[in-house]
N, C-alpha and C. Protein backbone atom coordinates (compact mmCIF):
# COMPACT_ATOMS: atom_id res chain seq x y z
N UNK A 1 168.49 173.68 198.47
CA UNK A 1 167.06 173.59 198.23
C UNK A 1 166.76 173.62 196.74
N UNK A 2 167.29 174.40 195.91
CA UNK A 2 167.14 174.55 194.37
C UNK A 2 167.94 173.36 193.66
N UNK A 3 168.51 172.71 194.25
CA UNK A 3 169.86 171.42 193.48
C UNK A 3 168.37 170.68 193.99
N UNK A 4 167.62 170.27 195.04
CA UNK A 4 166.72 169.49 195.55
C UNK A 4 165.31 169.47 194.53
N UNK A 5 165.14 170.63 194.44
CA UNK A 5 163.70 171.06 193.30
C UNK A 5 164.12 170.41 192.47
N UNK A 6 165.55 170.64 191.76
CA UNK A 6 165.87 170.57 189.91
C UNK A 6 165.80 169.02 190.32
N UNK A 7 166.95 168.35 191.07
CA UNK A 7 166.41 166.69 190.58
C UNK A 7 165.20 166.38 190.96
N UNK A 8 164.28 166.73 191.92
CA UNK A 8 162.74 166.09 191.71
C UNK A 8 162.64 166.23 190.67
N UNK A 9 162.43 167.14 189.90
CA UNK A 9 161.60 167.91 188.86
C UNK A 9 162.81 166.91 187.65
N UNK A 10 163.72 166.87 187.50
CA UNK A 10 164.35 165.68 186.41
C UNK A 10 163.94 163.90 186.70
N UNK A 11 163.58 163.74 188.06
CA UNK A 11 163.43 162.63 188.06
C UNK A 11 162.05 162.17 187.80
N UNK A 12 161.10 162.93 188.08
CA UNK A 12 159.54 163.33 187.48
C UNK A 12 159.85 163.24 185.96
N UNK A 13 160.24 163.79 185.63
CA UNK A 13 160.51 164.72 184.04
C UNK A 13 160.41 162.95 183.18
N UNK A 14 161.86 161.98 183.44
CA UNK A 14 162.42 161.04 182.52
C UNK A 14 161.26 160.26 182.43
N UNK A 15 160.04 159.68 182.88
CA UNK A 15 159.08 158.65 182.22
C UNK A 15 158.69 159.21 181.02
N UNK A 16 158.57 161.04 181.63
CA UNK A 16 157.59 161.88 180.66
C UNK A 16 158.15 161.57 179.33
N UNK A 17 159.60 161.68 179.63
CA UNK A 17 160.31 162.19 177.95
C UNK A 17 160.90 160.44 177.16
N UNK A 18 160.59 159.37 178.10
CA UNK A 18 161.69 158.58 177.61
C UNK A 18 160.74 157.84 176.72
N UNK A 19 160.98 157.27 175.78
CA UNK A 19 159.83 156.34 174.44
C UNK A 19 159.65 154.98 175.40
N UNK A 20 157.97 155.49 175.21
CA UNK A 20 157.30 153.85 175.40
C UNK A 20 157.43 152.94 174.47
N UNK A 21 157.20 151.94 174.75
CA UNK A 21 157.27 150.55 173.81
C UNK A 21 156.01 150.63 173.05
N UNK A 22 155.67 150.03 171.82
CA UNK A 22 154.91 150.05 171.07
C UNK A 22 153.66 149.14 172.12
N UNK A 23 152.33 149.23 171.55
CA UNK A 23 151.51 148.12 172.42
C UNK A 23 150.77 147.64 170.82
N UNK A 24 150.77 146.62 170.73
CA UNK A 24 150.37 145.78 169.59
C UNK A 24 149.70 144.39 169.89
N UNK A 25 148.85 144.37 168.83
CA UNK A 25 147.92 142.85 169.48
C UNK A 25 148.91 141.92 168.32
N UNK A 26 149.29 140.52 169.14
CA UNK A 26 150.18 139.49 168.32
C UNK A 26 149.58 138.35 168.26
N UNK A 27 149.61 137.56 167.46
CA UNK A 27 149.38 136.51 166.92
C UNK A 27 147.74 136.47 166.76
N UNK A 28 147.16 138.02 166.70
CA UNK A 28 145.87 138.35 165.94
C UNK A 28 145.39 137.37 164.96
N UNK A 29 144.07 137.51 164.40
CA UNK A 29 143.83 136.93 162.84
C UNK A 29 142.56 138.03 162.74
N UNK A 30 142.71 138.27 161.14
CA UNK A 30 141.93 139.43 160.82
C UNK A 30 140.12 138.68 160.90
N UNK A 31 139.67 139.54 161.01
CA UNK A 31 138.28 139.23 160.80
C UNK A 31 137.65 139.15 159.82
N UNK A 32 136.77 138.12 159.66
CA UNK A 32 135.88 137.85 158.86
C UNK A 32 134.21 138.61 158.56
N UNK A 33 134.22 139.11 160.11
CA UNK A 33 132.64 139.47 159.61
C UNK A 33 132.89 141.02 160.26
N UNK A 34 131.88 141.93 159.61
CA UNK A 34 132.13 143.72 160.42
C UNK A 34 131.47 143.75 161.75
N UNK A 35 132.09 144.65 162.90
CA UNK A 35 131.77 144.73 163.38
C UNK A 35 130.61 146.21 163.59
N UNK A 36 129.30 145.95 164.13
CA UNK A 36 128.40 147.05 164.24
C UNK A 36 129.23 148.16 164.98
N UNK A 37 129.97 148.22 166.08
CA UNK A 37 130.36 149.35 166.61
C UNK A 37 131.88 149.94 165.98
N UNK A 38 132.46 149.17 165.07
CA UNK A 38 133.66 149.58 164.71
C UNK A 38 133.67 150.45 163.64
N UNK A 39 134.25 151.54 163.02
CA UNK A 39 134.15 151.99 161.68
C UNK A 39 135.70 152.80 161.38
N UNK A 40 135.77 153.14 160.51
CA UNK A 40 136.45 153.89 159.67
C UNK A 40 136.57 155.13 159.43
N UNK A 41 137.54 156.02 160.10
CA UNK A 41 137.65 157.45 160.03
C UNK A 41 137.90 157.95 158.23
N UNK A 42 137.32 158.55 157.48
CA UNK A 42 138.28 159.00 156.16
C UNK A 42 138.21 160.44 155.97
N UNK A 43 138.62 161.03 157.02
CA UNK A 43 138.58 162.69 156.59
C UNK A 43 139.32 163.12 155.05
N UNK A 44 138.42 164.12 154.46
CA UNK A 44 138.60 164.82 153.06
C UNK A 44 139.59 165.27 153.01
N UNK A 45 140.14 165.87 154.56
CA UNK A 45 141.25 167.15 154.20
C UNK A 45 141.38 167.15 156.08
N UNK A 46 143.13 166.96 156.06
CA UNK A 46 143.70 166.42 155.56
C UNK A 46 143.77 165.13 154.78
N UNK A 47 143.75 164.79 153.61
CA UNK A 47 143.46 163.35 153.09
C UNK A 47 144.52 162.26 153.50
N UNK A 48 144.35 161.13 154.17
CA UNK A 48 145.22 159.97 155.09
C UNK A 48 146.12 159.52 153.57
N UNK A 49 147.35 158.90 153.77
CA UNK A 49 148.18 158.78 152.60
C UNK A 49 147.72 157.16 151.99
N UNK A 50 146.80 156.60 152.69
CA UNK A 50 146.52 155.60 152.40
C UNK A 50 145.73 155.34 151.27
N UNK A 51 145.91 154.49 150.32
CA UNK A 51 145.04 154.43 149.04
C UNK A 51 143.55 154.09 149.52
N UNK A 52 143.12 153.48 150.58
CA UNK A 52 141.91 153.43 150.68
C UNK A 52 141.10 154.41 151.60
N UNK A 53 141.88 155.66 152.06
CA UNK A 53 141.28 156.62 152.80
C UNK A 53 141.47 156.18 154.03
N UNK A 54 141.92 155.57 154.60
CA UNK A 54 141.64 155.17 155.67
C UNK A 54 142.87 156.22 156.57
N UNK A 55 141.58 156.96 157.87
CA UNK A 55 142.59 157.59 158.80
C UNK A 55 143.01 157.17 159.66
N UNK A 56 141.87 156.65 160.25
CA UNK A 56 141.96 155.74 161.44
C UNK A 56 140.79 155.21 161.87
N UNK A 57 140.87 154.39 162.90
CA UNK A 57 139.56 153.47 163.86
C UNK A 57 138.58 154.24 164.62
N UNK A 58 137.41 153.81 164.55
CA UNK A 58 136.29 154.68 165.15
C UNK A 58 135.89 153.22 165.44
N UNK A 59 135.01 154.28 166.84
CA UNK A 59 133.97 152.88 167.98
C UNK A 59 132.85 153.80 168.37
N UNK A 60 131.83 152.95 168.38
CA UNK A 60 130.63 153.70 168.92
C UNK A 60 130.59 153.28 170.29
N UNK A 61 130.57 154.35 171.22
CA UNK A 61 130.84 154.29 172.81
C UNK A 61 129.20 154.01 173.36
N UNK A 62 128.72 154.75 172.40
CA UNK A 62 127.21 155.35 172.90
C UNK A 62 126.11 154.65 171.93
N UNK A 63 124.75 154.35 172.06
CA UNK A 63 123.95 154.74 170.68
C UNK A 63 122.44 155.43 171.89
N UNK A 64 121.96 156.55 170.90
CA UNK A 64 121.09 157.44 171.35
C UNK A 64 119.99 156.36 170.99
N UNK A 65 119.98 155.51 170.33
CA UNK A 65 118.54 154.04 169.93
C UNK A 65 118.74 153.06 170.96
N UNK A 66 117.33 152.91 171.18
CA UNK A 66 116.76 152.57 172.87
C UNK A 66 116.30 151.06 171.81
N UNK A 67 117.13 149.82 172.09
CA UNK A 67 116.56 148.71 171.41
C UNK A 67 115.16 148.50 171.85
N UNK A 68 114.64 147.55 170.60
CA UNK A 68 113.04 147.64 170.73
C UNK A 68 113.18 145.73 171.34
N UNK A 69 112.37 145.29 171.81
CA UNK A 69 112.10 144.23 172.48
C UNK A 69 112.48 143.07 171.42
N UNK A 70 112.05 143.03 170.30
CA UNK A 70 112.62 142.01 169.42
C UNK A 70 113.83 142.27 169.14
N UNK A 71 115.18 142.95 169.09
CA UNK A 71 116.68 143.30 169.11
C UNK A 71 116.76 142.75 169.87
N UNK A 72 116.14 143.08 171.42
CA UNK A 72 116.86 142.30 172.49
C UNK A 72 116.64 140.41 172.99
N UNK A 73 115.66 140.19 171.93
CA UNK A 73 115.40 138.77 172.03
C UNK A 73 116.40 138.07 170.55
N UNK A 74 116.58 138.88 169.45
CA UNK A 74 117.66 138.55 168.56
C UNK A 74 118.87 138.47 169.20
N UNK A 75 119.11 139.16 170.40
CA UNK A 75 120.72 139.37 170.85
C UNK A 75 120.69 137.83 172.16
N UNK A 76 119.73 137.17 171.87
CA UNK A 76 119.77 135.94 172.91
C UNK A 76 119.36 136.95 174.78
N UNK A 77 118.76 137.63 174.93
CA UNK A 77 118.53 138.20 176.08
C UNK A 77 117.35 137.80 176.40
N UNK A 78 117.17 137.82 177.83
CA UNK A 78 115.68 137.44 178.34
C UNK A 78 114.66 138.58 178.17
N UNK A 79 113.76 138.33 177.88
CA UNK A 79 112.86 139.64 178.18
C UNK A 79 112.12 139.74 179.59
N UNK A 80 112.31 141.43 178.90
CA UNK A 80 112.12 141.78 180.83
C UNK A 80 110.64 141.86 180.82
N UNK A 81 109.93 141.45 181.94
CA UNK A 81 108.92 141.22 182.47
C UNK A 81 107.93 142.85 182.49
C-alpha cells in the first residue's frame, strides 16, 4: 500500500518538476503604434537591470470610465437607442 502511495505521488510529482518549453510569439513584427491597454511596469526598487527601466508588461483588464456616447461612435459602434 505505501510502494502504491509513493509511485502515485512520483508519477503526479514529474509534470510538476520537469521544465516546460518556452512559449514565444514567432515570426512577430514589432509595433508601430501604442497600445491604450498595454504599459510598462518600472518599479524604483528593486530597479529592473534594463537601461530603460523596464520590468515588465502591464494590461488594463478593467477601466472604472463608463465611455461617453461620442467614444463609442469614434470606436465605429452603433449607438444604442
Amino acid at each position: 500500500m505505501r510502494s502504491t502511495t509513493l509511485l502515485v505521488a512520483a508519477v503526479l510529482a514529474v509534470p510538476l518538476l520537469s521544465a516546460a518549453p518556452a512559449i514565444a510569439i514567432t515570426g512577430g513584427t514589432e509595433s508601430t503604434r501604442p497600445y491604450s491597454f498595454a504599459g510598462s511596469f518600472q518599479p524604483a526598487y528593486p530597479r529592473p537591470p534594463r537601461a530603460d527601466g523596464h520590468g515588465c508588461g502591464v494590461e488594463v483588464l478593467a477601466s472604472t470610465r463608463t465611455p461617453r456616447r461620442s467614444d463609442r461612435a469614434r470606436a465605429g459602434r452603433r449607438k444604442r437607442p
